[in-house]
C-alpha atoms as a PDB file:
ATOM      1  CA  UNK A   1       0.000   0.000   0.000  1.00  0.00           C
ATOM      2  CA  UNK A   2       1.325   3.240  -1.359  1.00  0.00           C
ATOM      3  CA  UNK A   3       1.768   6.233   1.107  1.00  0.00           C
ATOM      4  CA  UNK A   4      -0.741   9.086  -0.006  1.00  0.00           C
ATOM      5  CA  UNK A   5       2.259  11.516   1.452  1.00  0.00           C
ATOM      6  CA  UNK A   6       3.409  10.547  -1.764  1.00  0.00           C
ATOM      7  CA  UNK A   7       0.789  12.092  -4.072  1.00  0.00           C
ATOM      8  CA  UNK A   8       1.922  15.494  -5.511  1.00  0.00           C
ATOM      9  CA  UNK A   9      -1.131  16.712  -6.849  1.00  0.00           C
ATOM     10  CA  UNK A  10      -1.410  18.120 -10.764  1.00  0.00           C
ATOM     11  CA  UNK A  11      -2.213  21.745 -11.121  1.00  0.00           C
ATOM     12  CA  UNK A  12      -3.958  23.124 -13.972  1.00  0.00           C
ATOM     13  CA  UNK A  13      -5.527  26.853 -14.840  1.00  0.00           C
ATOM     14  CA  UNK A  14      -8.824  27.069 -16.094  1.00  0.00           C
ATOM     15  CA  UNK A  15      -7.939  29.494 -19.047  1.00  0.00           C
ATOM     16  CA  UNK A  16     -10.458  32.321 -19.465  1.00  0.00           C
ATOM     17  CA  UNK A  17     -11.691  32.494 -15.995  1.00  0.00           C
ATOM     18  CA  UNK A  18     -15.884  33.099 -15.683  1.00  0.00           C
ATOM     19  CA  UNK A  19     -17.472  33.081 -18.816  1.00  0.00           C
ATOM     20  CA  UNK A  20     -18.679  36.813 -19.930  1.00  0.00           C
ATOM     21  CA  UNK A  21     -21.432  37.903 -21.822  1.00  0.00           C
ATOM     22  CA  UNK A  22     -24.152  35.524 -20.687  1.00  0.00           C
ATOM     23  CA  UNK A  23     -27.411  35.710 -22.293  1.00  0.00           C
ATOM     24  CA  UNK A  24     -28.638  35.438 -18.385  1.00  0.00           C
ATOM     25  CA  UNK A  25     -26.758  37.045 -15.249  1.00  0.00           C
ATOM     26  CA  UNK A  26     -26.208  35.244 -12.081  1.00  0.00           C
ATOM     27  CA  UNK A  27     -28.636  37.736 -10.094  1.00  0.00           C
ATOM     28  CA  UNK A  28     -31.270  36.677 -13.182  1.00  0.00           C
ATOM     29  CA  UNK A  29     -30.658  33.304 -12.677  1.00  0.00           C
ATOM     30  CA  UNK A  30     -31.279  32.835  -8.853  1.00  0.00           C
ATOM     31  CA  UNK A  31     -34.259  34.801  -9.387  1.00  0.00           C
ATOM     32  CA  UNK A  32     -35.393  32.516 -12.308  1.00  0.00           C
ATOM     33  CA  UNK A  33     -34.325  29.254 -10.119  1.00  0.00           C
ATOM     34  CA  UNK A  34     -36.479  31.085  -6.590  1.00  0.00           C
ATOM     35  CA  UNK A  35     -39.999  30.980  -9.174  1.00  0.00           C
ATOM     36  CA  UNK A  36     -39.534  27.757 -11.548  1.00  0.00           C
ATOM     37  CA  UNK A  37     -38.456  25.785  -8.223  1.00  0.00           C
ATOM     38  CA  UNK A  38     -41.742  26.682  -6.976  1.00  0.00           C
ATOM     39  CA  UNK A  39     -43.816  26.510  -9.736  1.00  0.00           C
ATOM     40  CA  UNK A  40     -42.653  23.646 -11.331  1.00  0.00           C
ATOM     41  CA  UNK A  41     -41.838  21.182  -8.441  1.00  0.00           C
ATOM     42  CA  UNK A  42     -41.612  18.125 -10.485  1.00  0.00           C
ATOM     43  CA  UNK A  43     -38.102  17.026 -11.219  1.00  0.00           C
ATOM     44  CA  UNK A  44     -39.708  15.169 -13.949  1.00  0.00           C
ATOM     45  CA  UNK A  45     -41.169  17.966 -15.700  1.00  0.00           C
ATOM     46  CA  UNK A  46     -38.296  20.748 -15.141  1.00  0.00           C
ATOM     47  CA  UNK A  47     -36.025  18.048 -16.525  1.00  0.00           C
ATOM     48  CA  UNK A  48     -38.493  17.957 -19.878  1.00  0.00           C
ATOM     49  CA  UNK A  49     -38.072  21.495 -19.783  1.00  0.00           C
ATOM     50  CA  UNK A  50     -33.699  21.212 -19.444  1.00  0.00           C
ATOM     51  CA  UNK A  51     -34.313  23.159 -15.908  1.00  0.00           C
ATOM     52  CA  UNK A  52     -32.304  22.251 -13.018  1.00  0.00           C
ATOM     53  CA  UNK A  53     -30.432  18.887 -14.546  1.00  0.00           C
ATOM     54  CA  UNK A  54     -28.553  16.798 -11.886  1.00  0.00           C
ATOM     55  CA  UNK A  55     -25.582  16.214 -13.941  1.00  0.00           C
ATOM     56  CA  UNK A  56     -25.183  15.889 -18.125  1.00  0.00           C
ATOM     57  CA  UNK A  57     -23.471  12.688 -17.968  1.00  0.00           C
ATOM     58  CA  UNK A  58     -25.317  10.809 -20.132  1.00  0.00           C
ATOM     59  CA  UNK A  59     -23.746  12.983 -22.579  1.00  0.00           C
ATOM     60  CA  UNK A  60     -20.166  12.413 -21.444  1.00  0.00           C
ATOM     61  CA  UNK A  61     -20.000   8.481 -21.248  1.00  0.00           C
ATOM     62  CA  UNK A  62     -15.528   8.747 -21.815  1.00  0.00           C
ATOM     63  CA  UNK A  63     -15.536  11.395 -18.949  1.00  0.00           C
ATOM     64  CA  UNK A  64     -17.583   9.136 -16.913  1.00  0.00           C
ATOM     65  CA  UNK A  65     -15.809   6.091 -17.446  1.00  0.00           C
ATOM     66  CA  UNK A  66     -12.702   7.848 -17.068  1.00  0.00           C
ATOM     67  CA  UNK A  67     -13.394   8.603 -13.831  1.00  0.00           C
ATOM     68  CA  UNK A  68     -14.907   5.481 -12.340  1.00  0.00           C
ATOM     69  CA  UNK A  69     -11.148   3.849 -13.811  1.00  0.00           C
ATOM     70  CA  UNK A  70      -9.330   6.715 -11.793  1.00  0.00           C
ATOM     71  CA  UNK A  71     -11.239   5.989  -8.486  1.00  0.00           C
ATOM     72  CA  UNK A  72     -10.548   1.932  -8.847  1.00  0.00           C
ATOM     73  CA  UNK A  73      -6.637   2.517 -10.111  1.00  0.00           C
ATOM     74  CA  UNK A  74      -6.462   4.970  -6.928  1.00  0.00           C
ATOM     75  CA  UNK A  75      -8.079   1.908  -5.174  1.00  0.00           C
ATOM     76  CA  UNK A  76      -5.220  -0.372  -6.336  1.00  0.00           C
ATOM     77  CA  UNK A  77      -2.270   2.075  -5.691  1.00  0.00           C
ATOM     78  CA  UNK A  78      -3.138   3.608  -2.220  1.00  0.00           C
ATOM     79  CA  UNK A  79      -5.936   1.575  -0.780  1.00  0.00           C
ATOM     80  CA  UNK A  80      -6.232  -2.435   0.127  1.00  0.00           C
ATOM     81  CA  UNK A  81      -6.056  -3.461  -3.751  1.00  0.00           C
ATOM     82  CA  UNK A  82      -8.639  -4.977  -5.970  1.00  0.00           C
ATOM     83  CA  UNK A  83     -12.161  -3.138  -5.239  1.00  0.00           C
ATOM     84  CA  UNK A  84     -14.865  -5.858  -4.869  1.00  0.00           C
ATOM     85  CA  UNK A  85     -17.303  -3.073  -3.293  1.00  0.00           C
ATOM     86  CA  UNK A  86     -18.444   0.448  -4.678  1.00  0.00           C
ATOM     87  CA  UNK A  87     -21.060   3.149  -3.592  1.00  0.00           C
ATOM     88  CA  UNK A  88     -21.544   6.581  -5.956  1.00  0.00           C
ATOM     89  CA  UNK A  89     -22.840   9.103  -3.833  1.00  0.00           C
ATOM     90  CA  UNK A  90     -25.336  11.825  -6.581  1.00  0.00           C
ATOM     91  CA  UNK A  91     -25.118   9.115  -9.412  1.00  0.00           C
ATOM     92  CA  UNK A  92     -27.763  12.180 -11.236  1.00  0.00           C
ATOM     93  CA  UNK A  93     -29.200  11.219 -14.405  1.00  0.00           C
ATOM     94  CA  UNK A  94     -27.139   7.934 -15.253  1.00  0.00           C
ATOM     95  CA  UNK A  95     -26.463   4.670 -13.555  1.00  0.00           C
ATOM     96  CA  UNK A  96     -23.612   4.123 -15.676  1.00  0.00           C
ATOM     97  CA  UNK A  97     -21.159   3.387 -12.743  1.00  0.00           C
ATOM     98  CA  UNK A  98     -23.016   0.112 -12.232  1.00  0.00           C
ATOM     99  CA  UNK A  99     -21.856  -0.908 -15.825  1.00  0.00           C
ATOM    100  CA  UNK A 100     -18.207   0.767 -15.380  1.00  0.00           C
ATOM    101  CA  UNK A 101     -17.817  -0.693 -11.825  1.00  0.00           C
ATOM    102  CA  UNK A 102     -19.228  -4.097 -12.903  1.00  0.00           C
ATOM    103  CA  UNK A 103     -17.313  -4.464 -16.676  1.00  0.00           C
ATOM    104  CA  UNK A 104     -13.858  -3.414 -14.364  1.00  0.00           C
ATOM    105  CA  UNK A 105     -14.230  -6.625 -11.626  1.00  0.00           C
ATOM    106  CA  UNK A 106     -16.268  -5.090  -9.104  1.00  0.00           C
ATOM    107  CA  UNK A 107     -18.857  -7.478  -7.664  1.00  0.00           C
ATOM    108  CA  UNK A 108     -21.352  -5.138  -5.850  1.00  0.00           C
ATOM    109  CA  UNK A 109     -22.291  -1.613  -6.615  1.00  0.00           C
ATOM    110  CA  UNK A 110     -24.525   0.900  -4.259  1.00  0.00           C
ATOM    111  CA  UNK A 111     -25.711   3.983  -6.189  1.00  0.00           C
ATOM    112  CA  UNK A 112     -27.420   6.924  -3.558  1.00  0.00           C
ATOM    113  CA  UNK A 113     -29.044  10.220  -4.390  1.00  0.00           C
ATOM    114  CA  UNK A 114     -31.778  12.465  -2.910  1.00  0.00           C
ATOM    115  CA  UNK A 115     -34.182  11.599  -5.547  1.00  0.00           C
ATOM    116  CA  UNK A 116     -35.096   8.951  -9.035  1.00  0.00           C
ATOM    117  CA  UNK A 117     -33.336  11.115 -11.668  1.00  0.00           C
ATOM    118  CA  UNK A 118     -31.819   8.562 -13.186  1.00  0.00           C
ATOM    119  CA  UNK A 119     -32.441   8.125 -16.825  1.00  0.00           C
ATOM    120  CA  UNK A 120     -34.909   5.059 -17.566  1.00  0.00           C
ATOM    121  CA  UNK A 121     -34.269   4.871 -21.283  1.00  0.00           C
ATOM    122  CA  UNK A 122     -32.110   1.607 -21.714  1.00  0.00           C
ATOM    123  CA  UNK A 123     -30.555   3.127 -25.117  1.00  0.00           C
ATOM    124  CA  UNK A 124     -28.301   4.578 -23.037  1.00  0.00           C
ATOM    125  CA  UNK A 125     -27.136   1.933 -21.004  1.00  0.00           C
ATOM    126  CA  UNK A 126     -27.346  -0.467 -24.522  1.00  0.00           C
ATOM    127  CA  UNK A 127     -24.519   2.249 -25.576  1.00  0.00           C
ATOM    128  CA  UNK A 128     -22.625   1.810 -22.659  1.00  0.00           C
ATOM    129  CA  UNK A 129     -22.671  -1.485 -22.523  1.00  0.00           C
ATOM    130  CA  UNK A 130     -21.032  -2.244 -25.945  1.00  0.00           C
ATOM    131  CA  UNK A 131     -18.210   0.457 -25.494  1.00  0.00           C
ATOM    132  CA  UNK A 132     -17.342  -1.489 -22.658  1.00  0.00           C
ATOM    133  CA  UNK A 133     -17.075  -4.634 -24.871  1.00  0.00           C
ATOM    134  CA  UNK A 134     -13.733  -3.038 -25.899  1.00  0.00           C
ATOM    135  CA  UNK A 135     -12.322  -3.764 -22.649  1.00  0.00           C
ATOM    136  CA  UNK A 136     -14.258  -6.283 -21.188  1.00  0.00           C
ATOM    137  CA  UNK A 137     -15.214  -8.777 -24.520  1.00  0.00           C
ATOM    138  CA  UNK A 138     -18.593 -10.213 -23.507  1.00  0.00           C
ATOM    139  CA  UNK A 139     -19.866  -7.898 -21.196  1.00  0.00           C
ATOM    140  CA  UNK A 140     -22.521  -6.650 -22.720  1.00  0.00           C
ATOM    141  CA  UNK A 141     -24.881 -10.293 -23.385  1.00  0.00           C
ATOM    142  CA  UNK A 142     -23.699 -11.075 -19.538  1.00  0.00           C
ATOM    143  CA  UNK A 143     -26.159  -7.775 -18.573  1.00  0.00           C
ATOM    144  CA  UNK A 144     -29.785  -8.030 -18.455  1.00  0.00           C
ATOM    145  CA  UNK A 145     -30.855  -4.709 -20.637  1.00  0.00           C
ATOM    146  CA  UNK A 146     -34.466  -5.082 -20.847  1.00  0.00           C
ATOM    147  CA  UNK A 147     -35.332  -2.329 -18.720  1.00  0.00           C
ATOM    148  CA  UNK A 148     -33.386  -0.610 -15.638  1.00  0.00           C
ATOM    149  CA  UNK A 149     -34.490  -2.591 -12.768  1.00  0.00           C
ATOM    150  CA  UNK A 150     -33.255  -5.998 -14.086  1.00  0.00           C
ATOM    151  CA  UNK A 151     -29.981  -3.686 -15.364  1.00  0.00           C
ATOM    152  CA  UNK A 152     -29.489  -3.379 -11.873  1.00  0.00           C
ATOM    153  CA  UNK A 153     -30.325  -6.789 -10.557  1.00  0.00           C
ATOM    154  CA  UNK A 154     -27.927  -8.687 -13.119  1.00  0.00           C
ATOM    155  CA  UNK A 155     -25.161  -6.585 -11.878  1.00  0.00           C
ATOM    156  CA  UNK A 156     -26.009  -6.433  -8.055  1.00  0.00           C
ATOM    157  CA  UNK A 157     -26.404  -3.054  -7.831  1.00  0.00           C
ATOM    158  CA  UNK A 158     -28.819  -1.041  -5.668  1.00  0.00           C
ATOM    159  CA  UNK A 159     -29.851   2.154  -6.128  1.00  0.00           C
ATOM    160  CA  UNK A 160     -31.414   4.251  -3.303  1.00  0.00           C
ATOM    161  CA  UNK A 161     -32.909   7.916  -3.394  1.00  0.00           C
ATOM    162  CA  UNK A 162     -33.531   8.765   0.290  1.00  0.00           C
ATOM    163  CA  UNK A 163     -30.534  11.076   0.411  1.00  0.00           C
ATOM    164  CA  UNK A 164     -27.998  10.688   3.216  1.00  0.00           C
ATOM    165  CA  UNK A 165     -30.710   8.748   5.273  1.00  0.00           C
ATOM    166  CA  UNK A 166     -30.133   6.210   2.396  1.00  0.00           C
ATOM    167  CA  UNK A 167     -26.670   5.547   4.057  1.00  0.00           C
ATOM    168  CA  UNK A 168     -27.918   3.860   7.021  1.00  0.00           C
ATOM    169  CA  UNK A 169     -28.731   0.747   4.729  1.00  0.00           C
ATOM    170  CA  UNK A 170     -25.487   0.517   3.573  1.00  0.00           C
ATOM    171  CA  UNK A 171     -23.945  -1.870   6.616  1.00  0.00           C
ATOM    172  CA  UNK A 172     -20.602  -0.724   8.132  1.00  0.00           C
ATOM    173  CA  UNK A 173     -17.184  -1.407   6.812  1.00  0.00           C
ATOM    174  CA  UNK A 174     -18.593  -2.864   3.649  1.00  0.00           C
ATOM    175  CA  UNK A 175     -17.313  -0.762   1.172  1.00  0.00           C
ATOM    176  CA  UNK A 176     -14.674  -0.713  -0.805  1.00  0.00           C
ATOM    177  CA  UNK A 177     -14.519   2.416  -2.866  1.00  0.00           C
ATOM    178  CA  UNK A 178     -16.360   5.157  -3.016  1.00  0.00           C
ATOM    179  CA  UNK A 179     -16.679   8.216  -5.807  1.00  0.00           C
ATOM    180  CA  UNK A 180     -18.679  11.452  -6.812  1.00  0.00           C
ATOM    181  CA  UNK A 181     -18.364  13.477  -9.442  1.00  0.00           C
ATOM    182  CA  UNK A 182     -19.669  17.226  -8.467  1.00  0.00           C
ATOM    183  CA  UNK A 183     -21.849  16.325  -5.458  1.00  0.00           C
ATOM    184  CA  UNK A 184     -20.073  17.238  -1.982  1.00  0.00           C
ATOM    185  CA  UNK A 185     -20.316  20.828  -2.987  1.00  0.00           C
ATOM    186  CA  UNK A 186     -24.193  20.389  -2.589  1.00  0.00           C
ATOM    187  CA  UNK A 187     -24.358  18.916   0.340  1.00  0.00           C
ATOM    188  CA  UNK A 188     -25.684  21.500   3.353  1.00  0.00           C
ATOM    189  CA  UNK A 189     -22.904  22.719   5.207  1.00  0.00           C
ATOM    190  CA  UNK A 190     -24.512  21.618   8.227  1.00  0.00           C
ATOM    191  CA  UNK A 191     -24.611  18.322   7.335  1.00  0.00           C
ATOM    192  CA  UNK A 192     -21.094  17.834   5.698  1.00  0.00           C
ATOM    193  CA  UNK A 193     -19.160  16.933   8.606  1.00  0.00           C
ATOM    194  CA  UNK A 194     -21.897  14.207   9.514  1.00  0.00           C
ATOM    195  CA  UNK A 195     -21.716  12.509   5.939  1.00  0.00           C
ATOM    196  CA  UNK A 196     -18.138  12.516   6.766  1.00  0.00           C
ATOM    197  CA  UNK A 197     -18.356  10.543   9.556  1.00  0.00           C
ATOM    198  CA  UNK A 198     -20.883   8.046   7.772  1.00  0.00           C
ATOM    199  CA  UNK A 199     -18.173   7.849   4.846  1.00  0.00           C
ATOM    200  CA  UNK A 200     -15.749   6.917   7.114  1.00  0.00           C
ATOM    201  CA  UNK A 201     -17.996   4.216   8.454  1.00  0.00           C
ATOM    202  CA  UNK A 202     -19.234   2.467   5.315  1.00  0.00           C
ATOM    203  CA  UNK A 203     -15.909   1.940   4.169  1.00  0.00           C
ATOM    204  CA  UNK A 204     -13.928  -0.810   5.129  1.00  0.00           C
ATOM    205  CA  UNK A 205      -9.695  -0.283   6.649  1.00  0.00           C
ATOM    206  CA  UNK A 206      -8.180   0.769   3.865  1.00  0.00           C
ATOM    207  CA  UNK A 207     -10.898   1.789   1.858  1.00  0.00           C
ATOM    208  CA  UNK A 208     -11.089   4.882  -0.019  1.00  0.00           C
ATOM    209  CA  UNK A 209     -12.985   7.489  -1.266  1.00  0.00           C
ATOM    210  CA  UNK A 210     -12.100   9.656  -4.692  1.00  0.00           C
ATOM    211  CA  UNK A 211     -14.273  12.859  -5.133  1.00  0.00           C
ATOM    212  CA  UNK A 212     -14.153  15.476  -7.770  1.00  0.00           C
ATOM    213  CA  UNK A 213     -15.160  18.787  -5.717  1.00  0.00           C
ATOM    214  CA  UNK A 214     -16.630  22.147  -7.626  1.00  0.00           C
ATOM    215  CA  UNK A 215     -16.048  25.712  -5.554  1.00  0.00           C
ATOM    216  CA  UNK A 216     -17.518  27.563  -9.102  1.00  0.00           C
ATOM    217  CA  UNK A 217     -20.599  29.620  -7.996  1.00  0.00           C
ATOM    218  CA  UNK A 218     -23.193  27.162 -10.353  1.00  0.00           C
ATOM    219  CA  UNK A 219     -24.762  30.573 -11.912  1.00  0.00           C
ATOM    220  CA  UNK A 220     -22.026  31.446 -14.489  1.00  0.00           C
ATOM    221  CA  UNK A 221     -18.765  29.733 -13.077  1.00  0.00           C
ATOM    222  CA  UNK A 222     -17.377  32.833 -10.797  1.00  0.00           C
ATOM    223  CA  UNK A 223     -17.770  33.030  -6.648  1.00  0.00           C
ATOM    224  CA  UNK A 224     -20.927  34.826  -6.741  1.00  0.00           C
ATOM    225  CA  UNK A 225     -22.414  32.468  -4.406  1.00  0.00           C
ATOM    226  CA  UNK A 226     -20.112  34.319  -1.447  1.00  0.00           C
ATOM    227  CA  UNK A 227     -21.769  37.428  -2.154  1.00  0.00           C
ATOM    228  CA  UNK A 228     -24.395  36.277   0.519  1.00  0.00           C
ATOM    229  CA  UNK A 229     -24.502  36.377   4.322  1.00  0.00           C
ATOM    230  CA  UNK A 230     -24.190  32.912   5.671  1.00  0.00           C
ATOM    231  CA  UNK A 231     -28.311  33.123   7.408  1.00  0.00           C
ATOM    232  CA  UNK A 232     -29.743  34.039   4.056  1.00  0.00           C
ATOM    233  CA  UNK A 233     -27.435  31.607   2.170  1.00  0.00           C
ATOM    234  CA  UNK A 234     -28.219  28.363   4.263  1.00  0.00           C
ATOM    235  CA  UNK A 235     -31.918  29.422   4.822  1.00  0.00           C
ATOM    236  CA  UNK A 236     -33.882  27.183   3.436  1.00  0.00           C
ATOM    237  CA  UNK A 237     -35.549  30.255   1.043  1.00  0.00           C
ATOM    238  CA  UNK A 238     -32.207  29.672  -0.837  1.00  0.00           C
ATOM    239  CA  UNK A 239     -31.188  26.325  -0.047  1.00  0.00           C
ATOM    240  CA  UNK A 240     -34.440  24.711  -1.919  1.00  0.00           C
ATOM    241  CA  UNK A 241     -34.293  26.885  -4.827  1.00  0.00           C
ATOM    242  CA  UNK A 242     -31.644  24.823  -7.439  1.00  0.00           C
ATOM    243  CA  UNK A 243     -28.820  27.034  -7.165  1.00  0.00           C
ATOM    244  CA  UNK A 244     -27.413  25.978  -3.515  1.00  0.00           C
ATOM    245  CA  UNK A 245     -23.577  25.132  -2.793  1.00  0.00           C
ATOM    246  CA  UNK A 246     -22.536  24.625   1.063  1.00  0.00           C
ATOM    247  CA  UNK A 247     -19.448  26.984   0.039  1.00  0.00           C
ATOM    248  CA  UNK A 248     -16.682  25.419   2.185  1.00  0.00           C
ATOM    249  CA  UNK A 249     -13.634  26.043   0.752  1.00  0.00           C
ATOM    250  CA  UNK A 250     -10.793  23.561  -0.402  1.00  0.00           C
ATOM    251  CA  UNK A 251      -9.175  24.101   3.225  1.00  0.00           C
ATOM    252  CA  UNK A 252     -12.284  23.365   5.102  1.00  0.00           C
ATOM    253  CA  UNK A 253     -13.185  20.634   3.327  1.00  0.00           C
ATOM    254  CA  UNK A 254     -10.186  18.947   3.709  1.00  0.00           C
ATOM    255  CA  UNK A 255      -9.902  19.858   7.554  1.00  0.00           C
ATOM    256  CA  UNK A 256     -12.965  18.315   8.052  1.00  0.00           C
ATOM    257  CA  UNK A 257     -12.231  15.187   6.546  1.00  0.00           C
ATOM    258  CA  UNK A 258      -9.175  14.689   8.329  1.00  0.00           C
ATOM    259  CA  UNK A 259     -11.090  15.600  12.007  1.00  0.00           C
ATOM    260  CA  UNK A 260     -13.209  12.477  10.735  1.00  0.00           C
ATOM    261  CA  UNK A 261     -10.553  10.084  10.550  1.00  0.00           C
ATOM    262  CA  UNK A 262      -9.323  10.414   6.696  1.00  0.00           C
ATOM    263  CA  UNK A 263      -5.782  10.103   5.413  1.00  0.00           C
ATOM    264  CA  UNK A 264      -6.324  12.706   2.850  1.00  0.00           C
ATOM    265  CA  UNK A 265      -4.961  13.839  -0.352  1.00  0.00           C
ATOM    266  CA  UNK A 266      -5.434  16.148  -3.052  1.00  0.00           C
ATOM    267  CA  UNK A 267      -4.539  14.789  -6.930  1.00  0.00           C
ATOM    268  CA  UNK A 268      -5.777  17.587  -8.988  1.00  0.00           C
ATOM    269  CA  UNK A 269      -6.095  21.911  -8.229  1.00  0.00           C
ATOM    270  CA  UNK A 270      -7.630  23.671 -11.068  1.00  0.00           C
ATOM    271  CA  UNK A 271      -7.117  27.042 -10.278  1.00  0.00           C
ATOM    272  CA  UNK A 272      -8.528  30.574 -12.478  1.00  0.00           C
ATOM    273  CA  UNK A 273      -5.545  33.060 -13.000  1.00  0.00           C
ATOM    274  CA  UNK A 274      -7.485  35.560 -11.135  1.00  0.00           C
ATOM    275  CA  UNK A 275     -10.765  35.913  -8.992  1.00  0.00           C
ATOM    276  CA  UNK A 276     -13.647  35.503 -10.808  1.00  0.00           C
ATOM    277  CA  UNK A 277     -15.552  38.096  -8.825  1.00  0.00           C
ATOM    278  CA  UNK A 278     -14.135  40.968  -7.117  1.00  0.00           C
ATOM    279  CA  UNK A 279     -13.411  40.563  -3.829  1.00  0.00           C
ATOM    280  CA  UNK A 280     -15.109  43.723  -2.378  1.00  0.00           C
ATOM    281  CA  UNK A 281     -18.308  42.442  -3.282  1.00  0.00           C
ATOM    282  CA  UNK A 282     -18.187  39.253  -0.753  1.00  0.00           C
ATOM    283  CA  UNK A 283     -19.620  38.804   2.524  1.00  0.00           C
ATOM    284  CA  UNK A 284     -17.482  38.257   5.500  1.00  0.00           C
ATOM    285  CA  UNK A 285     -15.446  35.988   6.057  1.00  0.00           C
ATOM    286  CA  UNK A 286     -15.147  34.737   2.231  1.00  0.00           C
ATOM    287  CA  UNK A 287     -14.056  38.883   1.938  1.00  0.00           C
ATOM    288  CA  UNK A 288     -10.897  38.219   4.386  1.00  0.00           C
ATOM    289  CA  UNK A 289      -9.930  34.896   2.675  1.00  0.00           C
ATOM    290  CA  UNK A 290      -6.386  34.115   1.731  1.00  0.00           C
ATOM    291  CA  UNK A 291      -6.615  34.309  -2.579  1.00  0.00           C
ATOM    292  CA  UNK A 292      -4.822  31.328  -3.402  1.00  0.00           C
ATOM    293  CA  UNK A 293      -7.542  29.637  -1.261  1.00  0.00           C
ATOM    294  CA  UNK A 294      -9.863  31.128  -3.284  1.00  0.00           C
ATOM    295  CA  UNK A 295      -8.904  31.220  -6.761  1.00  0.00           C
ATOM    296  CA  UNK A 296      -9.377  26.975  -6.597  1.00  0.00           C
ATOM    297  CA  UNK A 297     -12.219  26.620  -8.888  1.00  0.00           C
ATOM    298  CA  UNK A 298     -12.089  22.770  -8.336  1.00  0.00           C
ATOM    299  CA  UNK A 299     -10.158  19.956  -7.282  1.00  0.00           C
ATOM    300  CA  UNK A 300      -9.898  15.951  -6.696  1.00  0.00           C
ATOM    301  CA  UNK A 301      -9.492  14.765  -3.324  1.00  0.00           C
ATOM    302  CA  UNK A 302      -7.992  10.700  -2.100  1.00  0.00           C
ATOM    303  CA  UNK A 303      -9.090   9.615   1.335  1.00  0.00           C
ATOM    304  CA  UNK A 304      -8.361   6.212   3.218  1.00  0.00           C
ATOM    305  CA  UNK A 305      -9.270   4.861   5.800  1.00  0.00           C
ATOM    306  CA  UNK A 306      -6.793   4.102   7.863  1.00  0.00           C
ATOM    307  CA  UNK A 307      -5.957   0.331   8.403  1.00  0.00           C
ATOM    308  CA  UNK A 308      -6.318  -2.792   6.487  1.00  0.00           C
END
């Protein structure tokens, strides 16, 4: 087992910084998101509409794939070895993990989210399933692809949408690996430090977790989300409108996860080469900040569990 001391992470520079000239503002679009989370409640029928998507990756199947093979290769370098056991917390639209965990060796898969958005259309999954022939010949007449229920049987996988209290079915030290792509950022900052702790029990010694972590704004891709005192922020006003992000930075997140019990390392810092969004324009404390702290736009983060 590999010491994550070891990991220097990569560091990149998202090129352009925030994108200008939107068609919509990021003032327009929290309005927009406060009214059309109200009026249309329906994930269903917002998602008809393209409103409030949780996640496009049915329309990035190599990026997805990609980074199922990162978690399980991270698995294999720094954790107990082979991964028999995986859980995707905020699988969104897709349940393609089951296919990329199950075509790569792993045995049983546990996909959680706060709600069935997962795409029922088995073209997709067809799709996936014969890209993965490449590297796993056979794989796709081994999976039952008549609709997604017995998709998720043939491979073992369960798929739960009762949010965090989802985890409590998921029995202790039974995990393996587990990944998210884009999710901890939504998760209320109240709550972070407990899913934490419930990460940390799930997975077994020398499991590990691999999440890809967002700190854009999710309006336009600036830090206009710190523009907002902390009791308006987290109220639930803003929290339940589509446009929430717990805004911890990469510090605090990583703090946290050590207090819970995490060997912890970072393998990627995409940075912008300068703020997004003036500083003068945030609330306190994002205003007093250090700036390298905040010009991290995103970043991968390695835990283990210590043991095994």
């Amino acid at each position: 087992m590999n010491s994550l001391q070891d990991i220097v992470p990569t560091e990149q520079i998202l090129h352009g910084g925030a994108p200008r000239g939107a068609p919509i503002p990021w003032w327009g679009k929290i309005g927009a998101k406060i009214v059309l989370s109200r009026a249309l409640p329906s994930y269903r029928v917002r998602k008809a509409f393209g409103l409030f998507l949780h996640g496009n990756l049915d329309h990035n199947i190599e990026q997805h794939s990609d980074f199922v093979k990162d978690a399980l290769a991270a698995h294999a370098r720094y954790g107990s070895g082979k991964a028999h056991t995986i859980l995707e917390l905020g699988p969104g639209n897709t349940l393609g993990t089951a296919l990329f965990a199950a075509a790569r060796g792993v045995e049983r898969t546990w996909l959680v989210d706060v709600g069935d958005f997962a795409i029922a259309d088995m073209a997709l999954y067809r799709d996936i399933a014969r890209i993965l022939e490449a590297e796993a010949p056979g794989f796709a007449t081994r999976v039952d692809l008549a609709d997604r229920a017995r998709m998720l049987t043939s491979l073992d996988a369960t798929y739960l949408t009762g949010g965090t209290a989802s985890l409590a079915e998921i029995p202790s030290g039974s995990l393996d690996v587990i990944l998210s792509t884009a999710v901890l950022e939504h998760v209320r900052r109240a709550e972070f430090q407990g899913l934490a702790a419930e990460t940390l029990r799930m997975l077994r010694p020398g499991g590990t977790a691999f999440h890809s972590i967002d700190l854009m704004d999710h309006l336009g891709g600036g830090l206009n989300n710190l523009r907002f005192t902390e009791k308006l922020w987290e109220s639930a006003f803003f929290a339940n409108s589509g446009f929430y992000t717990n805004r911890l930075r990469c510090r605090e997140i990583v703090a946290i996860l050590r207090a819970a019990g995490f060997d912890v390392a970072l393998t990627r810092i995409v940075r912008w080469p300068a703020l997004p969004t003036p500083r003068d324009v945030f609330a306190a404390p994002f205003r007093d900040l250090p700036e390298d702290e905040l010009l991290i736009a995103n970043f991968r983060v390695l835990l283990r569990k210590p043991g095994g």
